[in-house]
C-alpha atoms as a PDB file:
ATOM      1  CA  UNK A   1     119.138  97.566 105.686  1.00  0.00           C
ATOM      2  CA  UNK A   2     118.034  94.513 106.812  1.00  0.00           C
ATOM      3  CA  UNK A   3     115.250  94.351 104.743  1.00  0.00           C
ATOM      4  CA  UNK A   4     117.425  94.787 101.831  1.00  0.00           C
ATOM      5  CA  UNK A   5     119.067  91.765 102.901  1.00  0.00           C
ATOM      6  CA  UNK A   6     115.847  89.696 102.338  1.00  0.00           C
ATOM      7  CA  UNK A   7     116.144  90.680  98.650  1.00  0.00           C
ATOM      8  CA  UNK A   8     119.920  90.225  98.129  1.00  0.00           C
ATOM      9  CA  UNK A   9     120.280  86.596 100.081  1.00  0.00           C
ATOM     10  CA  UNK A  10     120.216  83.437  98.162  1.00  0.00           C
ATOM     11  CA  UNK A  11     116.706  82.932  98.097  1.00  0.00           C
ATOM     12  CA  UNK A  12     115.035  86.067  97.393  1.00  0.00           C
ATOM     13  CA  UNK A  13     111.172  86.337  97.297  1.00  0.00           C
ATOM     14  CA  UNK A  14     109.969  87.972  93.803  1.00  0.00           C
ATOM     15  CA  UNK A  15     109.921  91.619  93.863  1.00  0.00           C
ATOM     16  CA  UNK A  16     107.657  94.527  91.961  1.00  0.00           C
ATOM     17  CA  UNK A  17     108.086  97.457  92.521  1.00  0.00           C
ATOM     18  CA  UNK A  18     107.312 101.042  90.552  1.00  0.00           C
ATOM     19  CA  UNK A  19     108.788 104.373  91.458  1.00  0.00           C
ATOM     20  CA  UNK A  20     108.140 107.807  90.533  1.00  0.00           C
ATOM     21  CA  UNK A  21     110.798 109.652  88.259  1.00  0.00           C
ATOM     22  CA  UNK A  22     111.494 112.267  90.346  1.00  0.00           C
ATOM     23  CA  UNK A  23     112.899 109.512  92.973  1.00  0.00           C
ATOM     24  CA  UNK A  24     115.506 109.483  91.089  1.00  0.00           C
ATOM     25  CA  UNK A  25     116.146 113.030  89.608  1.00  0.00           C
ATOM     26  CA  UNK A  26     115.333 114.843  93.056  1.00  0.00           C
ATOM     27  CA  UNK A  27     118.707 115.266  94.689  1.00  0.00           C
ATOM     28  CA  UNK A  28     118.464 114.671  98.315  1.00  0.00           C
ATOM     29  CA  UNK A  29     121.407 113.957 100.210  1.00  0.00           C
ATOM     30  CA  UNK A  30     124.091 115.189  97.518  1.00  0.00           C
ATOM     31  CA  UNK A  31     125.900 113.407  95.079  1.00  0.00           C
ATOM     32  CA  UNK A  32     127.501 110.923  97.054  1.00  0.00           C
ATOM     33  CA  UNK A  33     124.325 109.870  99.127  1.00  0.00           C
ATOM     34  CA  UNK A  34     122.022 110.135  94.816  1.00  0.00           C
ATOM     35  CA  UNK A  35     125.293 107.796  93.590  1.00  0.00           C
ATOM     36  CA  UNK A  36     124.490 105.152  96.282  1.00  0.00           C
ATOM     37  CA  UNK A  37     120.767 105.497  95.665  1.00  0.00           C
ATOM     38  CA  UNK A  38     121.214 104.752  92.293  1.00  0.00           C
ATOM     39  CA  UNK A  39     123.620 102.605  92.668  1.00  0.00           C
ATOM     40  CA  UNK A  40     121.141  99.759  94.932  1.00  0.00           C
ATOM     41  CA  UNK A  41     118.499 100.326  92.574  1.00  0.00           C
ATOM     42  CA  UNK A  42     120.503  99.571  89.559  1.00  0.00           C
ATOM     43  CA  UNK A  43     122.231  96.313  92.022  1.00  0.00           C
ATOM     44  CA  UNK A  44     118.218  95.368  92.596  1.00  0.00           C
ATOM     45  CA  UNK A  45     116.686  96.424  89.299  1.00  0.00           C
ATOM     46  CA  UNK A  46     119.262  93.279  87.620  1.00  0.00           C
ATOM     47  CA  UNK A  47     118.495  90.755  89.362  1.00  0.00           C
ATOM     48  CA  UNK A  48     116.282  87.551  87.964  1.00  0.00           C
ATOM     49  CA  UNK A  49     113.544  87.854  90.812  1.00  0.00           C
ATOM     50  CA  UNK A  50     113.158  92.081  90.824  1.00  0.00           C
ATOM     51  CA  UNK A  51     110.575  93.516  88.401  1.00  0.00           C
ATOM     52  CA  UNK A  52     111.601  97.822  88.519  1.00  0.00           C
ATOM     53  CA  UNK A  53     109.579 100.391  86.887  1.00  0.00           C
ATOM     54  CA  UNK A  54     109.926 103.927  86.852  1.00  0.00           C
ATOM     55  CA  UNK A  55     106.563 105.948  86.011  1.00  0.00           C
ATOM     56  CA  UNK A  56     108.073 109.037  84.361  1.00  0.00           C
ATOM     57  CA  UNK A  57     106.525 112.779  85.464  1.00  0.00           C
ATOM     58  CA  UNK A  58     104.206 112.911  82.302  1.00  0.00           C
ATOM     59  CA  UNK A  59     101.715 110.432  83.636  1.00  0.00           C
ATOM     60  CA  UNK A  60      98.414 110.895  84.288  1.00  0.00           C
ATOM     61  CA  UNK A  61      97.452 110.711  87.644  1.00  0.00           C
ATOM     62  CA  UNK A  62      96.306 107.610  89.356  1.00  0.00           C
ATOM     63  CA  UNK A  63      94.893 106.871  92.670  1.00  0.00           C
ATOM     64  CA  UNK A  64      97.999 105.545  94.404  1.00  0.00           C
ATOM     65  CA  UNK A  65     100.026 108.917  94.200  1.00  0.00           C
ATOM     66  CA  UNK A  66      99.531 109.702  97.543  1.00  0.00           C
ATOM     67  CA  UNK A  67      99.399 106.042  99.294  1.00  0.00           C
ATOM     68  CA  UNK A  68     101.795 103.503  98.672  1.00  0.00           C
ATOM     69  CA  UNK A  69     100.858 100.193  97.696  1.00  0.00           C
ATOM     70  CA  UNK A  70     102.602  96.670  99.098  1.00  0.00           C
ATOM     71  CA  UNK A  71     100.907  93.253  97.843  1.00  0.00           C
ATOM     72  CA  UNK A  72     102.450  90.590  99.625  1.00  0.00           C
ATOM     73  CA  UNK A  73     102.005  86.719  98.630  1.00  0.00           C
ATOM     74  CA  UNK A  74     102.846  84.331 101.648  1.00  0.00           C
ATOM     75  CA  UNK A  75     103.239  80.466 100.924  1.00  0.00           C
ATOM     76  CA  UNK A  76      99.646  79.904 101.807  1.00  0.00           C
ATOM     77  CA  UNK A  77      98.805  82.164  98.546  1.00  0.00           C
ATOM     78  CA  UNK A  78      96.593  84.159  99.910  1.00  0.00           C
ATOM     79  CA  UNK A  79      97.847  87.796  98.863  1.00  0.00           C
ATOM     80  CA  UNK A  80      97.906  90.590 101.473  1.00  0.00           C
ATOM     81  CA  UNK A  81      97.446  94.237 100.505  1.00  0.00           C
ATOM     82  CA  UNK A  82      99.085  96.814 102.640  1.00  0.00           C
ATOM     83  CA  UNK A  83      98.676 101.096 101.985  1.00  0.00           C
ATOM     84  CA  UNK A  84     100.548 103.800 104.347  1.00  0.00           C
ATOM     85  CA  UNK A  85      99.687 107.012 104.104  1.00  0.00           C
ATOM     86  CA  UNK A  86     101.313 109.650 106.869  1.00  0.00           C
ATOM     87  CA  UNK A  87     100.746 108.258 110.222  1.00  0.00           C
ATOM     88  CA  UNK A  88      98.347 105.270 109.222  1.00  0.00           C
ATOM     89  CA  UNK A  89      98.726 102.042 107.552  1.00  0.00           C
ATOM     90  CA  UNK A  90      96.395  99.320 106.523  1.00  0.00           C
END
């Protein structure tokens, strides 16, 4: 939560991010729990500095489906790349 408070203050840094389709069509949690869910990413996905993309199920696979991907720009400009896989992260 409190990260998402980073991206919904009054400066918010600029945000990318690309999900896989069946984030949103798996049902985990029931329908009140998907309806929130949906509900951030739709609050998120309109803002000005948020860039969301949803790669749908018919894509061909890529080397990032099993390792998340974070590039993060600091104010020196120097971009840092993070990946987490189960257990590790680098």
């Amino acid at each position: 939560m409190a990260r998402q408070e980073v991206l919904l203050g009054p400066t918010p840094p600029d945000f990318s991010v690309v999900i896989c389709e069946s984030v949103v069509k798996r049902n985990v949690g029931g329908p009140e729990v998907m309806r929130a869910q949906l509900g951030a990413l739709l609050l998120h996905g309109a803002r000005e500095t948020t860039i969301l993309q949803v790669l749908p199920l018919s894509a061909e696979p890529h080397g990032l489906m099993d390792c998340p991907m974070s590039i993060l720009t600091p104010p020196d400009g120097v971009p840092v790349i993070y990946t987490e896989v189960t257990n590790q992260g680098r």
